[in-house]
C-alpha atoms as a PDB file:
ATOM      1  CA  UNK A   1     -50.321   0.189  63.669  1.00  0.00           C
ATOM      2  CA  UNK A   2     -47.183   2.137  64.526  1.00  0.00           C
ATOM      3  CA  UNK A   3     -46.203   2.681  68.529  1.00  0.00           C
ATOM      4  CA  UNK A   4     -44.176   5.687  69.800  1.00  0.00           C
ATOM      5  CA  UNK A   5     -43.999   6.223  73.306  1.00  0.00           C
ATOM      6  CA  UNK A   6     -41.890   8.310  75.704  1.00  0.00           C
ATOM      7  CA  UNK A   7     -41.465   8.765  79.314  1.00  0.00           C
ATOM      8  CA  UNK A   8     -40.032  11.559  81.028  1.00  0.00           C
ATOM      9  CA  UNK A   9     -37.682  11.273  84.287  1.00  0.00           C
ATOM     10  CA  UNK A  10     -38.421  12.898  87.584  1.00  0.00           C
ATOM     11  CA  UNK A  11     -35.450  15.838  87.476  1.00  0.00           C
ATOM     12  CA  UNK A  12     -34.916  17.741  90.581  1.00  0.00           C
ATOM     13  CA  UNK A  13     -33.795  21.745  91.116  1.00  0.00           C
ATOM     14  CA  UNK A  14     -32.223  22.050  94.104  1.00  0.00           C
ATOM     15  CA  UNK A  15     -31.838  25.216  95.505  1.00  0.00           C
ATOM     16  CA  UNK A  16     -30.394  27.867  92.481  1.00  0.00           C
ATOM     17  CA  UNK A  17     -31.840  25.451  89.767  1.00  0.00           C
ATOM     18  CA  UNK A  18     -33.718  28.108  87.934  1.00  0.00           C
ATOM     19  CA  UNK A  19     -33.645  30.891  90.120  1.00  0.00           C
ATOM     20  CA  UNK A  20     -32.432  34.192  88.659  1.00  0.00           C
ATOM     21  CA  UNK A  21     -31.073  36.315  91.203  1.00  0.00           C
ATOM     22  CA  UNK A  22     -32.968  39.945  91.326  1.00  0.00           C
ATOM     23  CA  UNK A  23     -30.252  42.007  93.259  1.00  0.00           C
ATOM     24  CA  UNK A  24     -26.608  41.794  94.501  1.00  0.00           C
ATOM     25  CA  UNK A  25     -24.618  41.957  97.778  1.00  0.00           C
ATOM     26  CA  UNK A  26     -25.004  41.006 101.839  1.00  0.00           C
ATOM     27  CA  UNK A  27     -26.665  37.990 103.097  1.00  0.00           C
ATOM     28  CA  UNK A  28     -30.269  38.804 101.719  1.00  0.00           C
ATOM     29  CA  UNK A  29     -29.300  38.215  98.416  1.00  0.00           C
ATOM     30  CA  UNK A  30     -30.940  34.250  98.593  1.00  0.00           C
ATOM     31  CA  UNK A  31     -34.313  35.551 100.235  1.00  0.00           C
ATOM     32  CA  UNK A  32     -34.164  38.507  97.306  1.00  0.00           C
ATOM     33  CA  UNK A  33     -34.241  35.691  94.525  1.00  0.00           C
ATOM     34  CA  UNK A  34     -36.798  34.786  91.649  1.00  0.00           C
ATOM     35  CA  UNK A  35     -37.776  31.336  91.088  1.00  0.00           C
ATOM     36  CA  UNK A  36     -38.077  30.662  87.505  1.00  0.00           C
ATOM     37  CA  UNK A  37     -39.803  27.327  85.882  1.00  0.00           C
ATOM     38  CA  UNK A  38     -40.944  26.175  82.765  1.00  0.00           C
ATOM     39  CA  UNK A  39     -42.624  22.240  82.558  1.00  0.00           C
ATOM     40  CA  UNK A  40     -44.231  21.147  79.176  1.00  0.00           C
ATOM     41  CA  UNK A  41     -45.269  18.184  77.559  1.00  0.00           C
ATOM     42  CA  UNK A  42     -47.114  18.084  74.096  1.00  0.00           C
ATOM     43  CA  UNK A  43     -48.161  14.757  72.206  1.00  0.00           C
ATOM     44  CA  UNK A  44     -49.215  14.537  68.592  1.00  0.00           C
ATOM     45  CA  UNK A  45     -50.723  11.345  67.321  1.00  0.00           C
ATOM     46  CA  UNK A  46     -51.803  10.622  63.233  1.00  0.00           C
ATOM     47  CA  UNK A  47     -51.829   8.337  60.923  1.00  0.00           C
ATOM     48  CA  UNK A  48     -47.855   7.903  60.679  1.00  0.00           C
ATOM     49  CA  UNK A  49     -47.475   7.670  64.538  1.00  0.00           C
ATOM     50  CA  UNK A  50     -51.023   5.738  65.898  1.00  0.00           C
ATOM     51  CA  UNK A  51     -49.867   6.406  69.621  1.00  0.00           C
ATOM     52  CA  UNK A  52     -48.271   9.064  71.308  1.00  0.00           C
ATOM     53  CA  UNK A  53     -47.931   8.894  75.302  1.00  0.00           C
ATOM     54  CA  UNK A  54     -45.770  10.946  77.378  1.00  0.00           C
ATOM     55  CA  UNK A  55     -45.112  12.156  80.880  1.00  0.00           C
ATOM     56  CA  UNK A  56     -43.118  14.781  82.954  1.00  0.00           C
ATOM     57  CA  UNK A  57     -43.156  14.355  87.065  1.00  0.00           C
ATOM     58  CA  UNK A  58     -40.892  17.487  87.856  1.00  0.00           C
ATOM     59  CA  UNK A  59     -39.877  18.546  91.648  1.00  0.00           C
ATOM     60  CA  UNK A  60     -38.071  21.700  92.085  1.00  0.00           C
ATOM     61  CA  UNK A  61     -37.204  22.650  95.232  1.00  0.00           C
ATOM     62  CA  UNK A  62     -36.156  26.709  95.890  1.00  0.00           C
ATOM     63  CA  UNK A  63     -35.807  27.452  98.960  1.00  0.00           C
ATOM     64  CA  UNK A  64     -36.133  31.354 100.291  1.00  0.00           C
ATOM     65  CA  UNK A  65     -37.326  33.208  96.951  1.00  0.00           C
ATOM     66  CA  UNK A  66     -39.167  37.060  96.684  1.00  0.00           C
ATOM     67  CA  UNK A  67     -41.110  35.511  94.075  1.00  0.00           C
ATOM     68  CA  UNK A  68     -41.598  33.173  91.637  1.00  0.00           C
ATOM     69  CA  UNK A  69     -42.875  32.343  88.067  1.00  0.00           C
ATOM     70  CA  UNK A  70     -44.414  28.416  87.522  1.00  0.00           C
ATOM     71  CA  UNK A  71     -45.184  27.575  83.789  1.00  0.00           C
ATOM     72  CA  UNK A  72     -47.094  23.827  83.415  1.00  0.00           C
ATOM     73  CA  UNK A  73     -48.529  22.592  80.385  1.00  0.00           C
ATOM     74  CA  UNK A  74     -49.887  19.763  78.666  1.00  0.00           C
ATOM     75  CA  UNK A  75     -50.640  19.911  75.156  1.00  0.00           C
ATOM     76  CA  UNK A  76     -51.898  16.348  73.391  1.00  0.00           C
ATOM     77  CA  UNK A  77     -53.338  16.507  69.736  1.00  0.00           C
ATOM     78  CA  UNK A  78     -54.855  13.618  67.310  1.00  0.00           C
ATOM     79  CA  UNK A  79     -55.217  14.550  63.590  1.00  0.00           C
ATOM     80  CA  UNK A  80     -57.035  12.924  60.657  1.00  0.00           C
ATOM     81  CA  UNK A  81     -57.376   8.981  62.378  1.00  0.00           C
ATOM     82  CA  UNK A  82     -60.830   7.329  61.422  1.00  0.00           C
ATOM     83  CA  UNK A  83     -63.016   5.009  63.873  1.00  0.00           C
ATOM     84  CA  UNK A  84     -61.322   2.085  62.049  1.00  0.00           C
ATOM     85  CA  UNK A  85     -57.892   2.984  62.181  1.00  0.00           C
ATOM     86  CA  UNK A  86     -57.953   5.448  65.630  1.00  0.00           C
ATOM     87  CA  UNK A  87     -55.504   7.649  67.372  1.00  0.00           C
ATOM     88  CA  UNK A  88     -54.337   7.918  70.829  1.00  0.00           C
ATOM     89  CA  UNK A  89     -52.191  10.454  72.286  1.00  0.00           C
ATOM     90  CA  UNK A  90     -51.789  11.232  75.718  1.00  0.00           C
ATOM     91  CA  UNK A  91     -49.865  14.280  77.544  1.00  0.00           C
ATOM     92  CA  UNK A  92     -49.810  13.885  81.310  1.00  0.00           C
ATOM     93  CA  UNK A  93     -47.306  16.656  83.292  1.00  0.00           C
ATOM     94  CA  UNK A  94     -47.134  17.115  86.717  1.00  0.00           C
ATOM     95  CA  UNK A  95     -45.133  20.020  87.793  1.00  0.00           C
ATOM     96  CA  UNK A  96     -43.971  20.074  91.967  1.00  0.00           C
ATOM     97  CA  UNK A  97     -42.688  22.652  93.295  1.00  0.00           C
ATOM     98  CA  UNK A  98     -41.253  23.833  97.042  1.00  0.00           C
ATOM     99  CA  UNK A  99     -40.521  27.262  98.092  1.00  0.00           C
ATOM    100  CA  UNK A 100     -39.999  28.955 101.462  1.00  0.00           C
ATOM    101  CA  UNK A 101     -40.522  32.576 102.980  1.00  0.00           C
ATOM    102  CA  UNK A 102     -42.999  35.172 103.565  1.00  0.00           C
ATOM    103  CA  UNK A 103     -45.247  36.968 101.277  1.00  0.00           C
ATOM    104  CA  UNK A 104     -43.800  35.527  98.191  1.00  0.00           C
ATOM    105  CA  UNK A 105     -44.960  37.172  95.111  1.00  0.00           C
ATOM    106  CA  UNK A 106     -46.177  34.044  92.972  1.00  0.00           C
ATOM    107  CA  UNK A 107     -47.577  33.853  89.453  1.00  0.00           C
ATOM    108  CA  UNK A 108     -48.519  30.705  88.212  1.00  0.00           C
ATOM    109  CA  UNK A 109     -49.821  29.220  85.210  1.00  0.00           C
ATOM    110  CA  UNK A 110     -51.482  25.680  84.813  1.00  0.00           C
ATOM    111  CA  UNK A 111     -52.713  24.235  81.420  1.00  0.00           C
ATOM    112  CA  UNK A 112     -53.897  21.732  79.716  1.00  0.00           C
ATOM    113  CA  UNK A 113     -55.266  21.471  76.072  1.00  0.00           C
ATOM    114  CA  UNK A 114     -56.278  18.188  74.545  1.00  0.00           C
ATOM    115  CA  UNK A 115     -57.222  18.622  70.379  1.00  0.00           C
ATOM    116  CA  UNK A 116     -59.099  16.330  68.135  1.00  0.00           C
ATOM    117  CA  UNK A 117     -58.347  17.495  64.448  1.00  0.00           C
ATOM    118  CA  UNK A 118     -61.045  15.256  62.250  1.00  0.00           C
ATOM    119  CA  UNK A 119     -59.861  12.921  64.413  1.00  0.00           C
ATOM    120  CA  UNK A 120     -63.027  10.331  64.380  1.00  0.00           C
ATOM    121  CA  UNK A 121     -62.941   7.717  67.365  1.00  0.00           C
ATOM    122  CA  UNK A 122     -59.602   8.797  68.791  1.00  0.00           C
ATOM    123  CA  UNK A 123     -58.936   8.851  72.327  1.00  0.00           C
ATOM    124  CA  UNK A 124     -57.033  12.112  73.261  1.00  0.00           C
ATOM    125  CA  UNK A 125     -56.389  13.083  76.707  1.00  0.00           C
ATOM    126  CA  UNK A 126     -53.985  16.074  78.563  1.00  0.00           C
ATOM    127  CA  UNK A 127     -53.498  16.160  81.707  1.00  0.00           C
ATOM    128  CA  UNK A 128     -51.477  19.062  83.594  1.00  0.00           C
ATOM    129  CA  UNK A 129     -51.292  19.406  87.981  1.00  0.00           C
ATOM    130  CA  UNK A 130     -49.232  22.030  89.465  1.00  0.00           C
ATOM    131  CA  UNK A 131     -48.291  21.820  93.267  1.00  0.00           C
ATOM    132  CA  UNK A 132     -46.732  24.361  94.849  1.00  0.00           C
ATOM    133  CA  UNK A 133     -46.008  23.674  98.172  1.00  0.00           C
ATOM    134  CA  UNK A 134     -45.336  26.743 100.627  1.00  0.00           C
ATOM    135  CA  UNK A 135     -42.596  27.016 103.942  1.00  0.00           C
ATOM    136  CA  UNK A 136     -42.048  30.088 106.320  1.00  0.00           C
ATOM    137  CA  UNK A 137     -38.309  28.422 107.218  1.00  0.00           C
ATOM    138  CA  UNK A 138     -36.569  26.447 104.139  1.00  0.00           C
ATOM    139  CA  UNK A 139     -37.481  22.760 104.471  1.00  0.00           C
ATOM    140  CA  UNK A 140     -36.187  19.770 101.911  1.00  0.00           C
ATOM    141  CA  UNK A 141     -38.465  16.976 101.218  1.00  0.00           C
ATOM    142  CA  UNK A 142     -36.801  13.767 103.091  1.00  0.00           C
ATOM    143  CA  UNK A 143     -35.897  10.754 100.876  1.00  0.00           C
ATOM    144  CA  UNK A 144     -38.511   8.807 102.102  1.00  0.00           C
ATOM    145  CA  UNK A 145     -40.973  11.316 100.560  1.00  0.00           C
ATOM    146  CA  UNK A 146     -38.634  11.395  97.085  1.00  0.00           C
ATOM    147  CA  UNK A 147     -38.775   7.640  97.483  1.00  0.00           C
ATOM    148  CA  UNK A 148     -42.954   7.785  97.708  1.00  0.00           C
ATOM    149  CA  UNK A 149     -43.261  10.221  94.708  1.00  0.00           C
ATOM    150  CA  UNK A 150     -40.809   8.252  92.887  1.00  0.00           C
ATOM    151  CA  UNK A 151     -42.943   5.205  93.186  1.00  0.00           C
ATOM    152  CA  UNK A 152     -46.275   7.443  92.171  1.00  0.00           C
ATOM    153  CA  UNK A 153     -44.362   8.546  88.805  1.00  0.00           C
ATOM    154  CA  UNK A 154     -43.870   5.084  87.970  1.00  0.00           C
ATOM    155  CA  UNK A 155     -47.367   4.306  88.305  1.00  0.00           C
ATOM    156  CA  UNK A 156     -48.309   7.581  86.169  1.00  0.00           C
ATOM    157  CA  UNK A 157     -45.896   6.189  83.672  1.00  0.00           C
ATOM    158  CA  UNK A 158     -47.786   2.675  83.559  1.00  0.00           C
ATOM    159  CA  UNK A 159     -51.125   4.783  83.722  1.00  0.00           C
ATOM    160  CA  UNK A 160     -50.380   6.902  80.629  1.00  0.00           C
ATOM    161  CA  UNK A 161     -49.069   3.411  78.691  1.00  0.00           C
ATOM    162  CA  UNK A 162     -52.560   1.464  78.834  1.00  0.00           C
ATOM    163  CA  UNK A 163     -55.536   1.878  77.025  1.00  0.00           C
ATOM    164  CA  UNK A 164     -58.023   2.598  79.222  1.00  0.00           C
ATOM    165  CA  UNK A 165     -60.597   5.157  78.182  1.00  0.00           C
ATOM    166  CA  UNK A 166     -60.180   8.785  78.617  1.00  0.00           C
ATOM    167  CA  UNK A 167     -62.673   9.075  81.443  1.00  0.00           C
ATOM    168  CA  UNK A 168     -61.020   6.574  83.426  1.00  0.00           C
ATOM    169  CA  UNK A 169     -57.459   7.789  82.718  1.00  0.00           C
ATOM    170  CA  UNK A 170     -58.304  10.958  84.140  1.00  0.00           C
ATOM    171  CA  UNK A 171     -60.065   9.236  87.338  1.00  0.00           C
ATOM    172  CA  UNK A 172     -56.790   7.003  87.700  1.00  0.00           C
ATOM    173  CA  UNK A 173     -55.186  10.079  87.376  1.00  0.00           C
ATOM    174  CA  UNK A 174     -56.789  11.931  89.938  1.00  0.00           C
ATOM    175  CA  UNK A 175     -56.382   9.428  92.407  1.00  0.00           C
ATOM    176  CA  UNK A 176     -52.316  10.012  91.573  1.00  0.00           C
ATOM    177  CA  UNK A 177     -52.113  13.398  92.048  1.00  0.00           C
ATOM    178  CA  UNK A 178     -53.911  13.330  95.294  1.00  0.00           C
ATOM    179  CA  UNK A 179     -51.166  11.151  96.584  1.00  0.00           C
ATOM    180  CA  UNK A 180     -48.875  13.089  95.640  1.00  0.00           C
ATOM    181  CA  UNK A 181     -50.702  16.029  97.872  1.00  0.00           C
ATOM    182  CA  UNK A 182     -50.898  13.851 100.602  1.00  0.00           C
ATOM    183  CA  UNK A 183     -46.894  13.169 100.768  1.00  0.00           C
ATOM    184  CA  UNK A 184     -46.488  16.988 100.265  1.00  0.00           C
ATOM    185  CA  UNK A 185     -48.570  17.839 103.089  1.00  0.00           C
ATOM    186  CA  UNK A 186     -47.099  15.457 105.679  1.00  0.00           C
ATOM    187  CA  UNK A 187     -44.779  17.289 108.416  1.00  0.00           C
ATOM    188  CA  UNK A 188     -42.693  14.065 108.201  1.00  0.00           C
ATOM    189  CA  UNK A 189     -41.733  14.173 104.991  1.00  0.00           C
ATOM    190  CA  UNK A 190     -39.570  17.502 105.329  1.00  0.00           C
ATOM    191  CA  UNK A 191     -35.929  16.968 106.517  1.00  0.00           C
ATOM    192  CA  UNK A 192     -36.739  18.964 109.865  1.00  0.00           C
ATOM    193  CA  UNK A 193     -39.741  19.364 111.941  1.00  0.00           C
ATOM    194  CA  UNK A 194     -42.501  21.954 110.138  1.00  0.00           C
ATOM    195  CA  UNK A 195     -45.733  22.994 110.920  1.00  0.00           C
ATOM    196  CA  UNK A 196     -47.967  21.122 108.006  1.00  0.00           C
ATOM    197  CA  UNK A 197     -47.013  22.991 104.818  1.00  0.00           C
ATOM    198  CA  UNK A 198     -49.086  24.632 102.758  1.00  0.00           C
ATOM    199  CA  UNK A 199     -50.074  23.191  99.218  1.00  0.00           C
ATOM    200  CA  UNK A 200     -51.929  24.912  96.782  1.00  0.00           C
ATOM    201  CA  UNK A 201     -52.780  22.510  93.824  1.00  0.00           C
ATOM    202  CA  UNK A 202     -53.446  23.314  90.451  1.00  0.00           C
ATOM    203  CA  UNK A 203     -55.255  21.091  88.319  1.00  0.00           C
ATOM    204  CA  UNK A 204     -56.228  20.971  84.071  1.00  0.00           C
ATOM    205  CA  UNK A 205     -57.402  18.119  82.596  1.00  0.00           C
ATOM    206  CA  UNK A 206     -58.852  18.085  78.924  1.00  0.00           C
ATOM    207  CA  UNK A 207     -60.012  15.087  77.161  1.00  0.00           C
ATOM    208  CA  UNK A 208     -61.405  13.316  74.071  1.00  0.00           C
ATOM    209  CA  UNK A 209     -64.230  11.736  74.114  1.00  0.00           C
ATOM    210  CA  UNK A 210     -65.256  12.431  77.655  1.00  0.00           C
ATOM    211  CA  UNK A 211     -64.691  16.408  78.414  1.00  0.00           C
END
């Protein structure tokens, strides 16, 4: 049985990563800016490539933005295994993003997709969590909280490698992603004192068997 498995890094955007600026001139050009991200990961697993597991953990911090348009996916497809000879693939994307100011025009998109293509037996599984966490005043996540989600990614990468079943996978990863909320709701784990942030989480998680 043939093996190919990937894992993602945790990349950062730090203030302009991203961001398109929407007009020009004086100092409210920052707070007039557009936040721009796109996160994907897709798997495809057949009978050339019996397992296919990645994983993107993503933080983008803004800043002051006007708006802002979030793209996460997670796309994982297993084609033409048999019970005998089964698939696995395995798309897992979590997508964090910070922004601060008031009445910031958001859109935000989420998915995940998990396909079985006469795929008998085969466990297929995609997995895709937005977080968008929300500041009046610009705050920076301290490196104690970089250091916390740092260790979480490293546990979604060992999560995505083993073979539990799809049901559990997406308990274990549950459990994950609500750690992560928990750092990203802590005052303490901003770079100044903040009122508790607000984070709205986004969750999409498709698998086979097991809806």
């Amino acid at each position: 049985m043939h093996a190919y498995i990937s894992r993602h890094f945790l990349r950062v955007g730090l203030l302009a990563a991203g961001v398109a600026t929407a007009v020009t001139g004086g100092p409210a050009q920052a707070a007039e800016a557009v936040a721009v991200t796109h996160d994907a990961v897709r798997t495809v697993a057949d009978h050339r490539h019996h397992t296919d597991v990645r994983d993107s953990f993503t933080l983008r911090q803004f800043g002051h933005v006007a708006g802002a348009r979030l793209d996460n996916r997670a796309v994982a497809r297993s084609a033409r295994c048999t019970a005998d000879d089964a698939c696995r693939s395995v798309a897992l994307s979590f997508q964090i993003v910070t922004l601060a100011g008031d009445h910031v025009r958001l859109t935000a998109v989420n998915d995940g997709q998990a396909l079985n293509d006469h795929c008998t037996g085969c466990q297929t599984l995609a997995a895709a969590y937005q977080f968008v966490v929300s500041t009046h005043e610009e705050r920076r996540l301290s490196s104690a909280a970089r250091a916390e989600l740092d260790g979480i990614h490293r546990r979604l990468d060992d999560l995505g490698r083993s073979r539990l079943p799809a049901a559990e996978l997406k308990r274990r990863t549950d459990a994950l992603a609500a750690e992560v909320t928990s750092v990203l709701s802590a005052p303490a784990s901003f770079d100044r004192p903040t009122p508790r942030p607000a984070v709205t989480v986004h969750r999409h998680l498709d698998g086979w068997p097991g809806h």
